[in-house]
PDB file of N, CA and C in Angstrom:
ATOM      1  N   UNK A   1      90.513  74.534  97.091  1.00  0.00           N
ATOM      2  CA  UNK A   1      89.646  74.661  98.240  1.00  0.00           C
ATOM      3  C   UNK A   1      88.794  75.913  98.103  1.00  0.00           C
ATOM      4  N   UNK A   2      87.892  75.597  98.015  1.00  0.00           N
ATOM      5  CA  UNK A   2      86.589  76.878  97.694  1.00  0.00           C
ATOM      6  C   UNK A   2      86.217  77.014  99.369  1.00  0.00           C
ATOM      7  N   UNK A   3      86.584  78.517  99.966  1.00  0.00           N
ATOM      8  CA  UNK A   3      86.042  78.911 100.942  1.00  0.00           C
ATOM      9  C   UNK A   3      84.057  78.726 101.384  1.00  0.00           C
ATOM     10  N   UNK A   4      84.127  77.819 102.449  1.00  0.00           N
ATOM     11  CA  UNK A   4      83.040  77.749 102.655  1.00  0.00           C
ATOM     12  C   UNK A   4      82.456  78.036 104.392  1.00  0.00           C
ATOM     13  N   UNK A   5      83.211  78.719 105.095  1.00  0.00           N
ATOM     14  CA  UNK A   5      82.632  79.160 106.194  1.00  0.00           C
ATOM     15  C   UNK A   5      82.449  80.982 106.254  1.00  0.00           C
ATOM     16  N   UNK A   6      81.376  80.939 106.744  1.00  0.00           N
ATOM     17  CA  UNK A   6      80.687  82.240 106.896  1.00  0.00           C
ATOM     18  C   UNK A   6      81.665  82.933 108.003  1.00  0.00           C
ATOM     19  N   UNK A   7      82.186  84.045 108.138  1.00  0.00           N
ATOM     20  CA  UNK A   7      82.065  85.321 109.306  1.00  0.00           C
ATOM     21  C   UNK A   7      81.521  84.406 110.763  1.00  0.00           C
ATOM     22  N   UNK A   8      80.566  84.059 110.868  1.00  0.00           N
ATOM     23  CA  UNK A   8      80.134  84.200 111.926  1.00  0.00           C
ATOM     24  C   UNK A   8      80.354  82.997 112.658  1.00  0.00           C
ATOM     25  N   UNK A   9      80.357  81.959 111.594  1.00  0.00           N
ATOM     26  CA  UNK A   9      80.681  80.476 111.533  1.00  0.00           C
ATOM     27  C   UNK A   9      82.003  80.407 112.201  1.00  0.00           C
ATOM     28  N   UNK A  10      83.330  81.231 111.501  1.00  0.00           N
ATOM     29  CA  UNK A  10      84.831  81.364 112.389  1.00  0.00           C
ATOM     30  C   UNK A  10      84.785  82.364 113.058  1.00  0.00           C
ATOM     31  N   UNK A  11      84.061  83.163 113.869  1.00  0.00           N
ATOM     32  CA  UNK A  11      84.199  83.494 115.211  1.00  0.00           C
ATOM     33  C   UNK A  11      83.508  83.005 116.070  1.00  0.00           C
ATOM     34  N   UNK A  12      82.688  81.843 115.790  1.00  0.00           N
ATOM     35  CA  UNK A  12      82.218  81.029 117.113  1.00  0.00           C
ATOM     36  C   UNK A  12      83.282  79.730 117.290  1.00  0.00           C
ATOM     37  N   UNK A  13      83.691  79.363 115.971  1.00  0.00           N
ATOM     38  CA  UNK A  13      84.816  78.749 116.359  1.00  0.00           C
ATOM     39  C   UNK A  13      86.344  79.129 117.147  1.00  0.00           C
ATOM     40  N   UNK A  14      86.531  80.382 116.609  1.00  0.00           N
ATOM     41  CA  UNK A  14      87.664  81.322 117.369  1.00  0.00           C
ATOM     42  C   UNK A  14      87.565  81.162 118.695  1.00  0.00           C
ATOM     43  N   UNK A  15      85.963  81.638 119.139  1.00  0.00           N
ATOM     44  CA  UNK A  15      85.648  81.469 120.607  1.00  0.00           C
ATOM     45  C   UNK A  15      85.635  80.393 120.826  1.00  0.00           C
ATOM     46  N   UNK A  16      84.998  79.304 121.305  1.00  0.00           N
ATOM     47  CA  UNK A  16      84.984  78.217 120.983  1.00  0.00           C
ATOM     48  C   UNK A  16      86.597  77.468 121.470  1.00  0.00           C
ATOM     49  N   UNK A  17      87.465  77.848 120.611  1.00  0.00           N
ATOM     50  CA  UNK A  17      88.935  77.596 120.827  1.00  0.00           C
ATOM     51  C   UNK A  17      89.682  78.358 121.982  1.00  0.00           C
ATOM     52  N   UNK A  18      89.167  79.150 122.250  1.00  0.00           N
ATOM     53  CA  UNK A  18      89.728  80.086 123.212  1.00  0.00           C
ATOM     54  C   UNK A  18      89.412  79.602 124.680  1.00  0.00           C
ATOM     55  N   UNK A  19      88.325  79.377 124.757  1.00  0.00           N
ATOM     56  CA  UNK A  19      87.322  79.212 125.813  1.00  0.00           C
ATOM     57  C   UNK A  19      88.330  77.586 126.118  1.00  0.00           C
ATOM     58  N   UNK A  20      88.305  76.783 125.300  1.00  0.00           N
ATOM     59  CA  UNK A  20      88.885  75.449 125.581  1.00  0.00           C
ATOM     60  C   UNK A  20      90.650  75.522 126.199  1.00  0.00           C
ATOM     61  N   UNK A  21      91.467  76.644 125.199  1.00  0.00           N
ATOM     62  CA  UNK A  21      92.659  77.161 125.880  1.00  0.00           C
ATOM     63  C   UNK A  21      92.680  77.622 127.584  1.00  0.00           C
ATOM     64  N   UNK A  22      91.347  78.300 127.682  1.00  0.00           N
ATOM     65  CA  UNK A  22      91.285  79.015 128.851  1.00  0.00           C
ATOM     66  C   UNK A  22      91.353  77.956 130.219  1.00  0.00           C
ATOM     67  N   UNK A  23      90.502  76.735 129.671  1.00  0.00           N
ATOM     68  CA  UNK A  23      90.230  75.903 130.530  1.00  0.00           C
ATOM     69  C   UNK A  23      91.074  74.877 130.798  1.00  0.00           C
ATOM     70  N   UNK A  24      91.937  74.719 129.986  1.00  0.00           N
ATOM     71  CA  UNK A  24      93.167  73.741 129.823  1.00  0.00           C
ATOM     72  C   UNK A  24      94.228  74.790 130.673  1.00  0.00           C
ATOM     73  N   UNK A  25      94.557  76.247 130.268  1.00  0.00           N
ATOM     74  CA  UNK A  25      95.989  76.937 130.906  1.00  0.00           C
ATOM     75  C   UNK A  25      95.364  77.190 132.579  1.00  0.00           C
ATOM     76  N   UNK A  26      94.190  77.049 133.145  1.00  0.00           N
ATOM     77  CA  UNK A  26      93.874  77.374 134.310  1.00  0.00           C
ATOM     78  C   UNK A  26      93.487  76.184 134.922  1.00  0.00           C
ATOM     79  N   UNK A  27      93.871  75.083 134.492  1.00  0.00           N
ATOM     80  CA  UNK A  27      93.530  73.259 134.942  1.00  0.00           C
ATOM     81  C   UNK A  27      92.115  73.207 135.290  1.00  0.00           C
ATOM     82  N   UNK A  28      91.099  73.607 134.752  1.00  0.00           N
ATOM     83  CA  UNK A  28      89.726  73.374 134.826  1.00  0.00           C
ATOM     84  C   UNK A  28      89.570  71.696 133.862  1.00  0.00           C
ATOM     85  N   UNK A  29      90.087  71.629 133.051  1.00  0.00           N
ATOM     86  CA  UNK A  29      90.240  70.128 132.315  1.00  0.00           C
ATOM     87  C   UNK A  29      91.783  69.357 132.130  1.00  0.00           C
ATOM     88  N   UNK A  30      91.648  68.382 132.276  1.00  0.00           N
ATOM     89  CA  UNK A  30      92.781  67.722 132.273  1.00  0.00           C
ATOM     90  C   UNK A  30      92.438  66.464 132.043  1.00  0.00           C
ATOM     91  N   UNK A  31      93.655  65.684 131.300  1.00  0.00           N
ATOM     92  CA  UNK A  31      93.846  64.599 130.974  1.00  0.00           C
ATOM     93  C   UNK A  31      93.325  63.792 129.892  1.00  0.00           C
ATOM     94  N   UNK A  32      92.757  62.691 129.339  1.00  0.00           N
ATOM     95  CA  UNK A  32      91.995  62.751 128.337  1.00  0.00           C
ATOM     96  C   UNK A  32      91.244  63.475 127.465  1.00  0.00           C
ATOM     97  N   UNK A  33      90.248  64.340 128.488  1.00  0.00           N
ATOM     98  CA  UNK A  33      89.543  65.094 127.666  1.00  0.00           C
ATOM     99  C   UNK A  33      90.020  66.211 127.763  1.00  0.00           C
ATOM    100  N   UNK A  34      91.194  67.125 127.938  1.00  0.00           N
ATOM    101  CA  UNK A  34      92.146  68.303 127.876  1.00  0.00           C
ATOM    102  C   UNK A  34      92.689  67.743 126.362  1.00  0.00           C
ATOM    103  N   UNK A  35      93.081  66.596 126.622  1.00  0.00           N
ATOM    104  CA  UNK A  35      94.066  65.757 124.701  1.00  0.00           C
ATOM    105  C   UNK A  35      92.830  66.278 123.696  1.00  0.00           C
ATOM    106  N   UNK A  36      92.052  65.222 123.701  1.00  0.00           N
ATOM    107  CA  UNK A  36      90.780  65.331 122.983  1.00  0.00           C
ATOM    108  C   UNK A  36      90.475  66.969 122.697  1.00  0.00           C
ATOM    109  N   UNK A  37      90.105  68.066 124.075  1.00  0.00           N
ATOM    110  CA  UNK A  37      89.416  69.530 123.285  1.00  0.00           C
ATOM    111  C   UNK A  37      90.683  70.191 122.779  1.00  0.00           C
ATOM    112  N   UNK A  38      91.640  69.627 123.052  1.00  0.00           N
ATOM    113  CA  UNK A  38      92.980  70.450 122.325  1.00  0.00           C
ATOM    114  C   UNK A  38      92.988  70.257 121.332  1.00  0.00           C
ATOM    115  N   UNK A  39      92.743  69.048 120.656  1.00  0.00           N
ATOM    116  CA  UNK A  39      92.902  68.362 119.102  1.00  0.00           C
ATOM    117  C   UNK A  39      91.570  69.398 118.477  1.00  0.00           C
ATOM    118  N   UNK A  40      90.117  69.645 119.366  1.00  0.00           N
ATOM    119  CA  UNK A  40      89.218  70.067 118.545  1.00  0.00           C
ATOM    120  C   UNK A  40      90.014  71.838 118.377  1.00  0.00           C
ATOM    121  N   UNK A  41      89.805  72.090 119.915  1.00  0.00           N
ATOM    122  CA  UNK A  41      90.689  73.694 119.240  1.00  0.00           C
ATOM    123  C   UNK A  41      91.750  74.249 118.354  1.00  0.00           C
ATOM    124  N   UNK A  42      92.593  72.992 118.309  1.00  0.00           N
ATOM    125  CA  UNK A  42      93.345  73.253 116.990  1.00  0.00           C
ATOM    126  C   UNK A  42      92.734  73.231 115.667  1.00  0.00           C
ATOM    127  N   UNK A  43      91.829  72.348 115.241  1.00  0.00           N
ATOM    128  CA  UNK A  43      91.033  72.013 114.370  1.00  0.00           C
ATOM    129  C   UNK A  43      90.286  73.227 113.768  1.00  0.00           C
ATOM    130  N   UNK A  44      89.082  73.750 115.347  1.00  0.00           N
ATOM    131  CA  UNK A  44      88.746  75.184 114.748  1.00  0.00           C
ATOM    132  C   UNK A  44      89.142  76.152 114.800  1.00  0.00           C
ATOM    133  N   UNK A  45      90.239  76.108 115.002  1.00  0.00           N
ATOM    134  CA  UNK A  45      91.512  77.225 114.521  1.00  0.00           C
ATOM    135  C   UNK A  45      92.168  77.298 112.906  1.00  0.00           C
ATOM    136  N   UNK A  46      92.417  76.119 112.855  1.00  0.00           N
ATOM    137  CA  UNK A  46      92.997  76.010 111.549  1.00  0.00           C
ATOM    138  C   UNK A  46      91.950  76.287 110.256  1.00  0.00           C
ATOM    139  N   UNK A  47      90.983  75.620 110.872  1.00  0.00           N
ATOM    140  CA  UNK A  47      89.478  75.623 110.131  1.00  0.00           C
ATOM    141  C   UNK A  47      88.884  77.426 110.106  1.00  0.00           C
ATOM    142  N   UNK A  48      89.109  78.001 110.771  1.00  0.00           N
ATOM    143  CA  UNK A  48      88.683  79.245 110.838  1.00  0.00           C
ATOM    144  C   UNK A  48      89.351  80.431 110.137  1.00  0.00           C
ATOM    145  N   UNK A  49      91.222  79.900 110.328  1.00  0.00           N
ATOM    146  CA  UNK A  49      92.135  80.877 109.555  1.00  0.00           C
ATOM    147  C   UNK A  49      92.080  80.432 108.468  1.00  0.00           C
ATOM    148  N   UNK A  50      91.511  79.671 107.348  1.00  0.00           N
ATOM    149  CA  UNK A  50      91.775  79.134 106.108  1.00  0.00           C
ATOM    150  C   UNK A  50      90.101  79.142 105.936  1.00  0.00           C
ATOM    151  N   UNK A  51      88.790  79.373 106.307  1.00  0.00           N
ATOM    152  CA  UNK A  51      87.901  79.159 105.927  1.00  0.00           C
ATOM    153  C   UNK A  51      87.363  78.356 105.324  1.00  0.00           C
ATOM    154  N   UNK A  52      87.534  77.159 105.419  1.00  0.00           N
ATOM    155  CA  UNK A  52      87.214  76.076 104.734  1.00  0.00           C
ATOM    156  C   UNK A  52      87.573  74.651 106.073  1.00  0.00           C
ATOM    157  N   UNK A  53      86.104  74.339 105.675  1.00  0.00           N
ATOM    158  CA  UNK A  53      85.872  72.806 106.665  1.00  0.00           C
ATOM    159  C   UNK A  53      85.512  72.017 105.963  1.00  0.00           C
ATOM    160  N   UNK A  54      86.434  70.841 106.000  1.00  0.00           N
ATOM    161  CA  UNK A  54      86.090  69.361 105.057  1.00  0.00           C
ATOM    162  C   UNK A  54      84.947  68.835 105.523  1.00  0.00           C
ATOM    163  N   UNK A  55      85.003  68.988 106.995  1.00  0.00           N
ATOM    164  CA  UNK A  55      83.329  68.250 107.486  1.00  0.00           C
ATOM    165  C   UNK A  55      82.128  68.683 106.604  1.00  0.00           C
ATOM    166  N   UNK A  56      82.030  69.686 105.816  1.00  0.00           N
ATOM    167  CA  UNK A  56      81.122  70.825 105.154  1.00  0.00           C
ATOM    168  C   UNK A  56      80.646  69.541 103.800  1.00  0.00           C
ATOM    169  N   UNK A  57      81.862  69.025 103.506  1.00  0.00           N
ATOM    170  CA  UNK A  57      82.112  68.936 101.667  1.00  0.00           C
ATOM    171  C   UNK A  57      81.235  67.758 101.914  1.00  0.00           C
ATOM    172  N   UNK A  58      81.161  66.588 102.588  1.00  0.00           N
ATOM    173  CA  UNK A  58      80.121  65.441 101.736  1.00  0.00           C
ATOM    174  C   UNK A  58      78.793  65.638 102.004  1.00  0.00           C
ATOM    175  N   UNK A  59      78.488  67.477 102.723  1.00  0.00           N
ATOM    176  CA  UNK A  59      77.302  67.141 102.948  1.00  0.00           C
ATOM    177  C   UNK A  59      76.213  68.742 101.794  1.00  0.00           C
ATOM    178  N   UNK A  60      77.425  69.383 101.186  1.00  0.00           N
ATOM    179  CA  UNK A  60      77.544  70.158 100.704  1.00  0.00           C
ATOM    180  C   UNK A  60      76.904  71.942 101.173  1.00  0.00           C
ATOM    181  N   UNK A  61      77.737  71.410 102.712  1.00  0.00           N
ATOM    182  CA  UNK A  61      77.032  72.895 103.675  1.00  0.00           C
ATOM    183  C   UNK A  61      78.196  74.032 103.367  1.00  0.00           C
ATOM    184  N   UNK A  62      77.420  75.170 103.214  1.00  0.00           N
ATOM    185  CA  UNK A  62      78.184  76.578 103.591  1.00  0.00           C
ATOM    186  C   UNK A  62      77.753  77.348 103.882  1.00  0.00           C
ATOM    187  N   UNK A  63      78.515  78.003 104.682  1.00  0.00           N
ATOM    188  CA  UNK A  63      77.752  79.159 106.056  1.00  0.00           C
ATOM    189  C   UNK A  63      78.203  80.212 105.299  1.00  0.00           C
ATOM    190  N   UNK A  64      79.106  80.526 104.157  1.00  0.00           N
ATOM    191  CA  UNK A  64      79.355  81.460 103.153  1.00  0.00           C
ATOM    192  C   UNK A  64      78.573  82.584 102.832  1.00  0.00           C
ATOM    193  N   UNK A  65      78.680  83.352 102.966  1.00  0.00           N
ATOM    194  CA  UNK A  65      77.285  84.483 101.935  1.00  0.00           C
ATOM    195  C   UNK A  65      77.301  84.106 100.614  1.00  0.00           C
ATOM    196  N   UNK A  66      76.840  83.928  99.633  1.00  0.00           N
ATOM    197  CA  UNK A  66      77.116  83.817  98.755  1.00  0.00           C
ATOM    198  C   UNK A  66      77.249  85.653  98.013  1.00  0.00           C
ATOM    199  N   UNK A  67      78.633  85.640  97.014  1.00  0.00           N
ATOM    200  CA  UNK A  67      78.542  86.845  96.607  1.00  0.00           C
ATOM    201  C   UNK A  67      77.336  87.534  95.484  1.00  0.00           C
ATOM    202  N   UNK A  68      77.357  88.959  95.670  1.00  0.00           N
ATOM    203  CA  UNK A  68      76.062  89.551  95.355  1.00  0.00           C
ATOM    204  C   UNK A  68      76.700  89.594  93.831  1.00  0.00           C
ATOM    205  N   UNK A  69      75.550  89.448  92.995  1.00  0.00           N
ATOM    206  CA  UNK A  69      75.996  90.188  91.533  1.00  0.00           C
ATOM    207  C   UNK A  69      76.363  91.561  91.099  1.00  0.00           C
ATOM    208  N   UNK A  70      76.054  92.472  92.128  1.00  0.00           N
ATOM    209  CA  UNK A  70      76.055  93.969  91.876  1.00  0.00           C
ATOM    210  C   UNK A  70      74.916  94.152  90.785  1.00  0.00           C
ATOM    211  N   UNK A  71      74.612  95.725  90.805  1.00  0.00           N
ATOM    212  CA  UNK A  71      73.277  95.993  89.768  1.00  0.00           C
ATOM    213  C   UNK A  71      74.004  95.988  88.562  1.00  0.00           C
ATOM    214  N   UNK A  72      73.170  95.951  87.919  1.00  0.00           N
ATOM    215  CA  UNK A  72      72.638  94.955  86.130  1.00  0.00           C
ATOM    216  C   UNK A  72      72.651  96.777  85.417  1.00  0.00           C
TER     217      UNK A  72
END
């Protein structure tokens, strides 16, 4: 698995996940769609601590920096 999410890419997902926790532990969502954003917040959680999203690979996106060569 070749890391392909950027910095900025897993802290909007971090947030993102949080924000959905927040709204599920204070019953702002419930029921179907509480199941459903739980499955996504786990997702960009897991996706964020491991840096790498399969959704990325058939389309060949990365939010990555790519690394610098350093001077020559």
């Amino acid at each position: 698995m070749t890391k392909n999410m950027g910095t900025l890419d897993r802290a909007i997902r971090t947030l993102v996940a949080v924000v959905i926790g927040v709204l599920y532990f204070t019953n702002v969502i419930s029921g179907t769609v509480a199941i459903v954003a739980g499955i996504v917040a786990i997702v960009f959680l897991v996706t964020s601590f491991v840096s790498w999203c399969p959704a990325y690979l058939p389309f060949g996106l990365s939010t990555r920096k790519k690394a610098s060569a350093g001077p020559e």
